[in-house]
Protein backbone atom coordinates (compact mmCIF):
# COMPACT_ATOMS: atom_id res chain seq x y z
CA UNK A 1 6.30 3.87 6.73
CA UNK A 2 6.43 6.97 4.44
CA UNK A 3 5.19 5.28 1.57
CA UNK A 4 2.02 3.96 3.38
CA UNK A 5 1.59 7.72 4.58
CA UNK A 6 1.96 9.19 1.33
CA UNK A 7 -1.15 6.27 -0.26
CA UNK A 8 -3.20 7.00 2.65
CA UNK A 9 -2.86 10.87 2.39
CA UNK A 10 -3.26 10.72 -1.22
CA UNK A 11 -6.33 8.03 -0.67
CA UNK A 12 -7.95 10.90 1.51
CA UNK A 13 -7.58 13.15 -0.97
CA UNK A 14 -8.92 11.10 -3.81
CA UNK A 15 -12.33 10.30 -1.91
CA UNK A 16 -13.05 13.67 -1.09
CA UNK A 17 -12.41 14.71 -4.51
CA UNK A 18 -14.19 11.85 -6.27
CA UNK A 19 -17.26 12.51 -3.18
CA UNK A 20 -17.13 15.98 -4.36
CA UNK A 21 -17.71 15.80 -7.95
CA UNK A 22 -20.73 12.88 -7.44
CA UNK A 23 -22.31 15.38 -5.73
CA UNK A 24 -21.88 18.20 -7.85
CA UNK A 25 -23.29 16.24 -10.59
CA UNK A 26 -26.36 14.74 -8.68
CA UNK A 27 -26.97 18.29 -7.43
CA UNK A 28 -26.73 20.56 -10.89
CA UNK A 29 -25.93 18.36 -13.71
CA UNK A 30 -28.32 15.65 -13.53
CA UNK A 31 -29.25 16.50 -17.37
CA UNK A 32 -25.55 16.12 -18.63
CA UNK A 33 -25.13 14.11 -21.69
CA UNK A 34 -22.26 12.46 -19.61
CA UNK A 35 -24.13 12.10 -16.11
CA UNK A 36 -24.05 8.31 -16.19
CA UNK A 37 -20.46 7.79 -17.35
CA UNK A 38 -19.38 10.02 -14.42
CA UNK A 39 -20.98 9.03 -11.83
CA UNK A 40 -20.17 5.41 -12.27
CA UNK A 41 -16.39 6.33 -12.68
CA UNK A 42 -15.84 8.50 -10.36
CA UNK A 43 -17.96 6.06 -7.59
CA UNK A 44 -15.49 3.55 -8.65
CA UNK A 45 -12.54 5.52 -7.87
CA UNK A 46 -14.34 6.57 -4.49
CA UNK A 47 -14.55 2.94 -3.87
CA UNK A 48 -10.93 2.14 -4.11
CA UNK A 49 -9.55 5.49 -2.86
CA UNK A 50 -12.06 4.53 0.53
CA UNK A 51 -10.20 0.48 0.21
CA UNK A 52 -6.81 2.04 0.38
CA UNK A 53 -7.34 4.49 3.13
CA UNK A 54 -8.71 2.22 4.95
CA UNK A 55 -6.39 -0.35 4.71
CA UNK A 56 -3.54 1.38 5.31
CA UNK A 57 -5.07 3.69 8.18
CA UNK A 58 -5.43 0.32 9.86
CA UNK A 59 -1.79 -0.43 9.14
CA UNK A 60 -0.62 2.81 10.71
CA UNK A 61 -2.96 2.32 13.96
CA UNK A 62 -1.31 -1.37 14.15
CA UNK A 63 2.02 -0.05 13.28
CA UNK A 64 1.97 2.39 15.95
CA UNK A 65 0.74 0.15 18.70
CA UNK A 66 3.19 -2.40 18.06
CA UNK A 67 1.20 -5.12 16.71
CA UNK A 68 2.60 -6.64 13.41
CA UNK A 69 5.48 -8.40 14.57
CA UNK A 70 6.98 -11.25 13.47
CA UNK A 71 10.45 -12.95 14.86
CA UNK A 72 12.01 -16.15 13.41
CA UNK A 73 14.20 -17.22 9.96
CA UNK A 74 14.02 -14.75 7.37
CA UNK A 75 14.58 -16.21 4.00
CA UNK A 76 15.22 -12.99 1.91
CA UNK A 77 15.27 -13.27 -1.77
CA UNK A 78 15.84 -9.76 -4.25
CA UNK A 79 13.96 -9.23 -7.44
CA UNK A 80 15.61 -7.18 -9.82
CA UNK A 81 14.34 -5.24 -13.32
CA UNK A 82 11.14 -6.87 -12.11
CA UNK A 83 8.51 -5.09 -14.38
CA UNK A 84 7.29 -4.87 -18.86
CA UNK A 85 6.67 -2.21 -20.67
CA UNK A 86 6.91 0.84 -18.82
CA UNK A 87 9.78 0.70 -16.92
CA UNK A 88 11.28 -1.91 -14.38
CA UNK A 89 11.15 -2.21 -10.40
CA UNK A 90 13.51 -3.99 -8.04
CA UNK A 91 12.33 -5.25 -4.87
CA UNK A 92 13.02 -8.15 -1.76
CA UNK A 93 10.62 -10.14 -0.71
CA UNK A 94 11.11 -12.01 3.01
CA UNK A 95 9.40 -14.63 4.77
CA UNK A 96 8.86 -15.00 8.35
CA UNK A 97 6.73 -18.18 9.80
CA UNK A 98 4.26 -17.94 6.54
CA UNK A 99 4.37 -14.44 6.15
CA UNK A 100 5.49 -13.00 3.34
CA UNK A 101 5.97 -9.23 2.87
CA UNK A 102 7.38 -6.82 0.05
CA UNK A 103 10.83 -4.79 0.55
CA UNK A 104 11.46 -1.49 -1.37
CA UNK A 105 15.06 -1.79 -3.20
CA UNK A 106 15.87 1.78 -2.39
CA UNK A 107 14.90 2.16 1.10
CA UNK A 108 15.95 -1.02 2.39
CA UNK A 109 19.30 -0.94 0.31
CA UNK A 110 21.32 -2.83 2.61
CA UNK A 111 19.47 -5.80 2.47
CA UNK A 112 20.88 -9.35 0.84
CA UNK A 113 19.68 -12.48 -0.04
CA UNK A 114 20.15 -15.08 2.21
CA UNK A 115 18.15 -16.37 5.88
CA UNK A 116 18.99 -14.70 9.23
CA UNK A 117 17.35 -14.91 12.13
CA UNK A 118 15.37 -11.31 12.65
CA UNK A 119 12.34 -9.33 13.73
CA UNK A 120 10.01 -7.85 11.53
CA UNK A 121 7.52 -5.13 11.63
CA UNK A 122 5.18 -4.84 9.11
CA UNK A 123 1.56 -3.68 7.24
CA UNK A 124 -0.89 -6.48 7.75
CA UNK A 125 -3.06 -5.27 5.09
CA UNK A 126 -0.59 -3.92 2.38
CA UNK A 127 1.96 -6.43 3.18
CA UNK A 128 5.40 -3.80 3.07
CA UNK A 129 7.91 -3.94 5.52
CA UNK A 130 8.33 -1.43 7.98
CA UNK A 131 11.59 -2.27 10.04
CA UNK A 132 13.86 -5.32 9.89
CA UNK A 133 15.94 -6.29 12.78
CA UNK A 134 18.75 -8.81 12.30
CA UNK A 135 19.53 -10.88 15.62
């Protein structure tokens, strides 16, 4: 849940900055040799900073009221060293009755491969896994 807090707070952040600065430029730079190039980027990043926030503000509301729940056989499989140039990322990845959702390594440490009957909460829209309950 921290992680989806963190995106949408920095989300937030991101559209009012990238708001900000298109309006600065349509304000007092329209003759800027770059006006064009701007203004296109930063509405782009506006545009995905606004998808994310979104998103995951829905997450949280559903989250909160209990509404992304799942019960049944969890098949759980771990991905290590999953990643290419840059650096590597190890994560599990569980399915519930067609649903498939994306565990962090660190946080949810304990986890191992294998099915077991459990409850899941999760983001509908981001697809991470909030809580895991085995029965």
């Amino acid at each position: 849940m921290d992680e989806l807090l963190n995106v949408v707070i920095f989300s937030i952040i991101g559209t009012i900055v990238s708001l900000s600065i298109i309006v600065l430029f349509f304000k007092k730079k329209k003759n800027h040799k770059d006006f064009k190039a701007v203004v296109f980027t930063f509405s782009l990043f506006l545009l995905i900073c606004l998808y994310l926030s979104v998103t995951g503000l829905i997450d949280i509301i559903n989250i909160k009221n209990g509404n992304v729940q799942s019960s049944g056989m969890c098949k759980i499989v771990e991905f290590n060293n999953v990643g290419g140039r840059f650096g590597s990322e190890s994560f599990f990845q569980i399915i519930v009755n067609d649903i498939t959702v994306e565990a962090d390594h660190e946080e949810f440490s304990y986890l191992k491969e294998g099915n077991y009957e459990c409850t899941i909460q999760y983001g509908e829209n981001t697809h991470k896994l909030i809580d895991i309950e085995f029965k």
